[in-house]
N, C-alpha and C. Protein backbone atom coordinates (compact mmCIF):
# COMPACT_ATOMS: atom_id res chain seq x y z
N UNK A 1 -29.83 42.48 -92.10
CA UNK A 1 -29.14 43.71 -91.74
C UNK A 1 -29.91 44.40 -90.62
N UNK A 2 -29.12 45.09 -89.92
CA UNK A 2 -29.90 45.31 -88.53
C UNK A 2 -29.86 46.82 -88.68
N UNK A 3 -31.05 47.75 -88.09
CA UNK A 3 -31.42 49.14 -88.62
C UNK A 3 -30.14 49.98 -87.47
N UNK A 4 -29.43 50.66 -87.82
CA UNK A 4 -28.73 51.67 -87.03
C UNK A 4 -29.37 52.04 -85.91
N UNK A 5 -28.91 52.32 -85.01
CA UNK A 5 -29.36 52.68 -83.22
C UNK A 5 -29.79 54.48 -83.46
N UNK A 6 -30.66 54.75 -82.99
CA UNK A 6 -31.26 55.95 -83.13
C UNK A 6 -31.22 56.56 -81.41
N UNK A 7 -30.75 57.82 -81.58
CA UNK A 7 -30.51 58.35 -80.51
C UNK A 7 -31.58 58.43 -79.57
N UNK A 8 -31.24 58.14 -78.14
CA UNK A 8 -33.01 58.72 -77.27
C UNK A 8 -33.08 60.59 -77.64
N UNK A 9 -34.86 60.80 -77.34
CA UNK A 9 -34.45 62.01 -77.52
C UNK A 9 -33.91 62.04 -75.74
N UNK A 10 -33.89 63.91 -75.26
CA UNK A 10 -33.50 63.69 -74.10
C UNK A 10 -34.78 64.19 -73.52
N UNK A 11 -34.45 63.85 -72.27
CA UNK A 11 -35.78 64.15 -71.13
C UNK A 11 -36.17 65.48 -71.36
N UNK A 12 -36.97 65.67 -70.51
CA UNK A 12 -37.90 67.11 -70.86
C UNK A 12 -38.01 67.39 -69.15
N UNK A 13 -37.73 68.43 -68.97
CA UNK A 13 -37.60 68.48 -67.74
C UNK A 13 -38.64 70.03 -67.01
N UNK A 14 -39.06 69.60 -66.37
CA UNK A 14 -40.06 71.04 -66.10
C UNK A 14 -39.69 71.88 -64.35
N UNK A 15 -39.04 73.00 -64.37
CA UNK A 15 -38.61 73.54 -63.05
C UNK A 15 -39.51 73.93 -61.92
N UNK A 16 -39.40 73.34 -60.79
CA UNK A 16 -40.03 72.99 -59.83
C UNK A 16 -40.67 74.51 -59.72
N UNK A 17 -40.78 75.47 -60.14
CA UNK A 17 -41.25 76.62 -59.78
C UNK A 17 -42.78 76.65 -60.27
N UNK A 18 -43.02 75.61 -61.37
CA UNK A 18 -44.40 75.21 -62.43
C UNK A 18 -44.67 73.97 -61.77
N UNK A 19 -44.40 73.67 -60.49
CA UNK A 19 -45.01 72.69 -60.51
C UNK A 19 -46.31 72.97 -59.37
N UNK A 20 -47.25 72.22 -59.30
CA UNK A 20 -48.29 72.45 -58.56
C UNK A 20 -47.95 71.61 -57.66
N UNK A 21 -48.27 71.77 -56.25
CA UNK A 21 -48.34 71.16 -54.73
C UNK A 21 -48.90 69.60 -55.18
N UNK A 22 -49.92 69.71 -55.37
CA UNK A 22 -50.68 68.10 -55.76
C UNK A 22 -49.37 67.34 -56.54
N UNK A 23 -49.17 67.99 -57.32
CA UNK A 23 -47.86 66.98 -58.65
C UNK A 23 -47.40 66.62 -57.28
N UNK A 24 -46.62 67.36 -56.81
CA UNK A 24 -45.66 67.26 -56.09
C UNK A 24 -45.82 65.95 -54.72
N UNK A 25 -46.76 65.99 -54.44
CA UNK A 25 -46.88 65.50 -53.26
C UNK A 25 -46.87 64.19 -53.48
N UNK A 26 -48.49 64.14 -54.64
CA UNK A 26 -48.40 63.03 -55.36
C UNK A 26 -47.27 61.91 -55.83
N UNK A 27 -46.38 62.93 -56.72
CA UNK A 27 -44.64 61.91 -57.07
C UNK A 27 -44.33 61.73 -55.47
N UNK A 28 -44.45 62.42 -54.68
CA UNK A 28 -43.46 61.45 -53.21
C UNK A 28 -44.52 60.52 -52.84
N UNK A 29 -45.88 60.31 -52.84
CA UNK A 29 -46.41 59.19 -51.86
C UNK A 29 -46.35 57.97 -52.51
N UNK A 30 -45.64 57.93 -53.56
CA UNK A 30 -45.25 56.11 -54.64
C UNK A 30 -44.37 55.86 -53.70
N UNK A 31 -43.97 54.64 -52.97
CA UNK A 31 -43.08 54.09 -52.47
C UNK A 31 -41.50 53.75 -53.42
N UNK A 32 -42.05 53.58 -54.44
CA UNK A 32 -40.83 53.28 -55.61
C UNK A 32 -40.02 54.60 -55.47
N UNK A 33 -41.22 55.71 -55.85
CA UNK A 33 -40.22 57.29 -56.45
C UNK A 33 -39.85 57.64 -54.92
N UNK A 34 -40.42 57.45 -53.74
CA UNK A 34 -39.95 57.95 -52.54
C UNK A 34 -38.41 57.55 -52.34
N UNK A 35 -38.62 56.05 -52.46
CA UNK A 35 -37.25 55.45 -52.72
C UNK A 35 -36.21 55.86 -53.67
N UNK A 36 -36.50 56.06 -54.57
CA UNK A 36 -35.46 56.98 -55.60
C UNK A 36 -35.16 58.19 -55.13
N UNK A 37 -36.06 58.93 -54.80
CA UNK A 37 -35.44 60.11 -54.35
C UNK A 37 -34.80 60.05 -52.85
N UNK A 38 -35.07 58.71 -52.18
CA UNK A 38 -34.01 59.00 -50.65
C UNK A 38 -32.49 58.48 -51.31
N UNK A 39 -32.44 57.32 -52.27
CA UNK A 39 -31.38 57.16 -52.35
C UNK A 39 -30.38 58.48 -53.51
N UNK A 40 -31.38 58.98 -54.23
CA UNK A 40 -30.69 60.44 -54.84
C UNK A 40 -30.14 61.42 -53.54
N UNK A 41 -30.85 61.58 -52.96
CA UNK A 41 -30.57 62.46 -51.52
C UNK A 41 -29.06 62.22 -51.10
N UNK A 42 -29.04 60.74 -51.43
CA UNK A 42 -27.67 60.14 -50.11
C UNK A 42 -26.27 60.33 -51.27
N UNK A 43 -26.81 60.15 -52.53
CA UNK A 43 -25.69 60.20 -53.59
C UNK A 43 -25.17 61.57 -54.54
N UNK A 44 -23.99 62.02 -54.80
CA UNK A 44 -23.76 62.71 -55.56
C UNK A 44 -24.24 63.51 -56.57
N UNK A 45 -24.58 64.47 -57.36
CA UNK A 45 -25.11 64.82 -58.19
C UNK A 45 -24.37 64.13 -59.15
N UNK A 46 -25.31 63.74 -60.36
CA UNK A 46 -24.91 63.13 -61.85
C UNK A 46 -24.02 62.06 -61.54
N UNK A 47 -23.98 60.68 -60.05
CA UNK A 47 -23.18 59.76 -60.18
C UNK A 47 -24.30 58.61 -59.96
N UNK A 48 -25.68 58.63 -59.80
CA UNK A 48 -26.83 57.59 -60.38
C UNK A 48 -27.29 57.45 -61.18
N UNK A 49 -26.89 55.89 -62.29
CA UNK A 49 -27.31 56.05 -62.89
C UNK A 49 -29.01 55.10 -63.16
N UNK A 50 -29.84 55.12 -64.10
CA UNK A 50 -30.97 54.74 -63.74
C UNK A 50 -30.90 53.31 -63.34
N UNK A 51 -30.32 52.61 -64.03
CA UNK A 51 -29.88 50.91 -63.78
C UNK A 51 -29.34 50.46 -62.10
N UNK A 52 -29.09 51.82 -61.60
CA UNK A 52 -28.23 51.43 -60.58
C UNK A 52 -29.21 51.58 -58.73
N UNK A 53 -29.99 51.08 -59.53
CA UNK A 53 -30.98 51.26 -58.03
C UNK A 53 -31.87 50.13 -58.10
N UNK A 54 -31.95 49.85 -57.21
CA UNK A 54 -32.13 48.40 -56.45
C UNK A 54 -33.96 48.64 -56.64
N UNK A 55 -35.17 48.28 -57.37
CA UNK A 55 -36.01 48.93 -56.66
C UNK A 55 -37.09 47.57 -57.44
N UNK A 56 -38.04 47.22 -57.53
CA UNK A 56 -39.10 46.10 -57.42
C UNK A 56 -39.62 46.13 -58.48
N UNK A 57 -39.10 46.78 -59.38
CA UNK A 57 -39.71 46.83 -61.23
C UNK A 57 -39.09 47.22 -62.24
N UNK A 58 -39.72 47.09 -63.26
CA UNK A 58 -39.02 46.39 -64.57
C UNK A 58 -38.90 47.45 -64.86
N UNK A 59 -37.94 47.42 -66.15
CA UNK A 59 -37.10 48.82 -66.78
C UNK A 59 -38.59 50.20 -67.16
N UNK A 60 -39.62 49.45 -67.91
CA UNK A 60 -40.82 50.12 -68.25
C UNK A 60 -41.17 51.03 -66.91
N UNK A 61 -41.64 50.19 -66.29
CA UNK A 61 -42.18 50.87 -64.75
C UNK A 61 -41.14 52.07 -64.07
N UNK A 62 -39.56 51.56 -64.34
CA UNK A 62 -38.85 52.45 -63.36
C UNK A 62 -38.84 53.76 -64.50
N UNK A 63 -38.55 53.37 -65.92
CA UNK A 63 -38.90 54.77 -66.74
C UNK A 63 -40.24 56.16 -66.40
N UNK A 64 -41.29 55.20 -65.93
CA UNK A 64 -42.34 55.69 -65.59
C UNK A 64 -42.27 56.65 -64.83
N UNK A 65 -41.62 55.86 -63.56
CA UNK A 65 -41.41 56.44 -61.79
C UNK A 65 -40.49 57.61 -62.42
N UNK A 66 -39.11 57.56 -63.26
CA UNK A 66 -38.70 58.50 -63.55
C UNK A 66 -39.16 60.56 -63.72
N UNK A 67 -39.83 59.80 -65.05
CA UNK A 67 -40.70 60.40 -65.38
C UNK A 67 -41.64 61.30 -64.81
N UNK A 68 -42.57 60.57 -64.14
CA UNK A 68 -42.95 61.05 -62.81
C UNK A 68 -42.42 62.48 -62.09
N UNK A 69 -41.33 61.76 -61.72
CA UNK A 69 -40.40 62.45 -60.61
C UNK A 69 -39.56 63.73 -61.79
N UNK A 70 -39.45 63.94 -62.64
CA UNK A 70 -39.03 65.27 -63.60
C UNK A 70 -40.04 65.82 -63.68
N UNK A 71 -41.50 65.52 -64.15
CA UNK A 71 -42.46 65.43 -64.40
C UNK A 71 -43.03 66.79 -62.40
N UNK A 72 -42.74 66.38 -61.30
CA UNK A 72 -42.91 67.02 -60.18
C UNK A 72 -41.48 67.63 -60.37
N UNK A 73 -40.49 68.07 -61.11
CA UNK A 73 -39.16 69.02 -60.92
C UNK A 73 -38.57 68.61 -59.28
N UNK A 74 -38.43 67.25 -59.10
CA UNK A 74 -37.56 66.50 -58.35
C UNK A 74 -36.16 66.22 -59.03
N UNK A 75 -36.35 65.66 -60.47
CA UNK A 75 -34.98 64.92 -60.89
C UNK A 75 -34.72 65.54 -61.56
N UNK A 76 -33.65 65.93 -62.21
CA UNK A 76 -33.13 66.44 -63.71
C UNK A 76 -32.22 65.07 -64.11
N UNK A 77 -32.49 64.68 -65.42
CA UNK A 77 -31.42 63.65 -65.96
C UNK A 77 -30.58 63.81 -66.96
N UNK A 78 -29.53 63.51 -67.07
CA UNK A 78 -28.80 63.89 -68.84
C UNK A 78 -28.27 62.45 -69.19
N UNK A 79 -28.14 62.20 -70.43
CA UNK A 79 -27.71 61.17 -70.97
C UNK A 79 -26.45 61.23 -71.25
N UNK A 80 -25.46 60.57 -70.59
CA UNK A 80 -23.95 59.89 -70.31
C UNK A 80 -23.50 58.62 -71.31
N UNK A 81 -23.41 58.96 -72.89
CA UNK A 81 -23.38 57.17 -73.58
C UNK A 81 -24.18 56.76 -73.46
N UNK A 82 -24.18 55.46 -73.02
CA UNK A 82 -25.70 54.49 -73.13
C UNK A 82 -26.24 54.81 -71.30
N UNK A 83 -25.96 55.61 -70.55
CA UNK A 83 -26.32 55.84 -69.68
C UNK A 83 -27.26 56.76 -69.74
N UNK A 84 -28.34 56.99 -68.53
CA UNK A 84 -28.78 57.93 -68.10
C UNK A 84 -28.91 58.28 -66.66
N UNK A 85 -28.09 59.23 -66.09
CA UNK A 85 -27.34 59.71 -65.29
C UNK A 85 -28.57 60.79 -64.33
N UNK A 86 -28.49 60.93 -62.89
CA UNK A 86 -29.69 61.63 -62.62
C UNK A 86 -29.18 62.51 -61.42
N UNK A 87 -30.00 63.46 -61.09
CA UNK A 87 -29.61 64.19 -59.81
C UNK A 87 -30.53 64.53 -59.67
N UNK A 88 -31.12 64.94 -57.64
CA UNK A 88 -32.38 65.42 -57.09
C UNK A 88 -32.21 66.80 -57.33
N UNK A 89 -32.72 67.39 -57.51
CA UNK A 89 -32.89 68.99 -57.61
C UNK A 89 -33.46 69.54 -56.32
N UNK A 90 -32.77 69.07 -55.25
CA UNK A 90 -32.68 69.74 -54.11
C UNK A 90 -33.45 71.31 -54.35
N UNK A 91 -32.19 71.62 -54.26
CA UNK A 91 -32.22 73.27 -54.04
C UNK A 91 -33.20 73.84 -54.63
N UNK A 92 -33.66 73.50 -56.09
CA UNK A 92 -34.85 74.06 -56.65
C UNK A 92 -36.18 73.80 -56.43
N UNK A 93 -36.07 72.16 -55.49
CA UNK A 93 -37.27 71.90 -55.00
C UNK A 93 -37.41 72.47 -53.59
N UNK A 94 -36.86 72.53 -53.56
CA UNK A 94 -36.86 73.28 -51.23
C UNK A 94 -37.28 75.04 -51.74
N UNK A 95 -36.32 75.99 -52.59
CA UNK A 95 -36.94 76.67 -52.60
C UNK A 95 -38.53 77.02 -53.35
N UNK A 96 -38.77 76.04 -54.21
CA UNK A 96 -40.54 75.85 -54.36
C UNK A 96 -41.56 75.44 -53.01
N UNK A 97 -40.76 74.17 -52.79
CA UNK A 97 -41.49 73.98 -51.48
C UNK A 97 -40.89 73.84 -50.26
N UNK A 98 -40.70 74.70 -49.66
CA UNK A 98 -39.51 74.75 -48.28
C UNK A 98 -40.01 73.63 -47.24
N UNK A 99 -39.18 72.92 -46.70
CA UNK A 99 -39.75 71.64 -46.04
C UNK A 99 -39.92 70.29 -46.17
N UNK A 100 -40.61 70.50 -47.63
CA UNK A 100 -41.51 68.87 -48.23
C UNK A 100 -40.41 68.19 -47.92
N UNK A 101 -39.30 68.12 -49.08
CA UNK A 101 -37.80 66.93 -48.94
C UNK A 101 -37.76 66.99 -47.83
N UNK A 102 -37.56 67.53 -46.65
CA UNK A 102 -36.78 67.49 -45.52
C UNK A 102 -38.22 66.38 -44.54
N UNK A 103 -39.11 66.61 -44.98
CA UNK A 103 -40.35 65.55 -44.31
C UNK A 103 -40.25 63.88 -45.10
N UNK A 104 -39.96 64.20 -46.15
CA UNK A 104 -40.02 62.78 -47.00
C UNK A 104 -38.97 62.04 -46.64
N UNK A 105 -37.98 63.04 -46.85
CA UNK A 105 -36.72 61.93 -46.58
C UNK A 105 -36.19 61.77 -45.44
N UNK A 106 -37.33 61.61 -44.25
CA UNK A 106 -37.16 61.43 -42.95
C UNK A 106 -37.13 59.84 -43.06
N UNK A 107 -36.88 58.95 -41.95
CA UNK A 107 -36.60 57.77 -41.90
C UNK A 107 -38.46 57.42 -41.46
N UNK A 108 -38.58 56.32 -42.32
CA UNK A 108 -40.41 56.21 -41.47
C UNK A 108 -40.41 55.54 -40.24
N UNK A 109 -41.23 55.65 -39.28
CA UNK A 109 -41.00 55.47 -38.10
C UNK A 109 -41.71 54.30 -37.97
N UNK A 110 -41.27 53.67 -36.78
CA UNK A 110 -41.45 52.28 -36.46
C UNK A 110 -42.76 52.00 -36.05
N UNK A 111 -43.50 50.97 -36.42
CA UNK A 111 -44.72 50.98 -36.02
C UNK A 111 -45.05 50.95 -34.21
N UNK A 112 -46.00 51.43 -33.78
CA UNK A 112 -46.24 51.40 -32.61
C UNK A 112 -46.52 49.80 -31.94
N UNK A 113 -45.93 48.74 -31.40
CA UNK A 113 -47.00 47.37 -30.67
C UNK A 113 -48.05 47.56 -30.72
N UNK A 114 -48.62 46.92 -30.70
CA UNK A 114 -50.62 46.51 -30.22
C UNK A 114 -50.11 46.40 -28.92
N UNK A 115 -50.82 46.68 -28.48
CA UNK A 115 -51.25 46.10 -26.37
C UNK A 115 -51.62 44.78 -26.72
């Protein structure tokens, strides 16, 4: 007999107003969470869900990067069914830190040639 499915609890989410500069900076210089948050940027609020991003690690790791990134009051997530559904918290992160997003989610620039 197999034990009944037990609900996740839900995320814990902390508002970018508590977050310290270091958190912050820190969650954008991971290449993984940078990546999550450019492709949150480009998508809808509450239409990504965590499964649905293309990114170089296993379910454990991307929970992590998640994490992380609520963890700096970048993401807010809610649970959708067996989904978990996410949005950047723009607005609450620009007015904490006016700028940062708008530097991160610049395109990185091409390396310079060698002579």
């Amino acid at each position: 007999m197999t034990a009944p499915r037990t609900r996740r609890a839900a995320p814990d989410h902390i508002h970018p107003e508590h977050v310290p500069l270091l958190a912050a900076l820190s969650a954008l210089a991971d290449p993984v969470r940078l990546l999550l948050v450019r492709e949150l940027a480009g998508s809808a609020d509450w239409e990504r869900a965590c499964g649905s991003f293309d990114v170089p690690v296993g379910k454990a790791a991307l929970s992590h990067h998640f994490a992380t990134l609520r963890a700096a009051g970048l993401v807010e997530q809610r649970d959708a069914g067996p989904k978990r559904l996410n949005r950047l918290r723009r607005a609450e992160f620009d007015a904490r830190f006016p700028g940062l997003l708008d530097v991160a989610l610049r395109p990185d620039p091409e390396p310079e040639p060698e002579p």
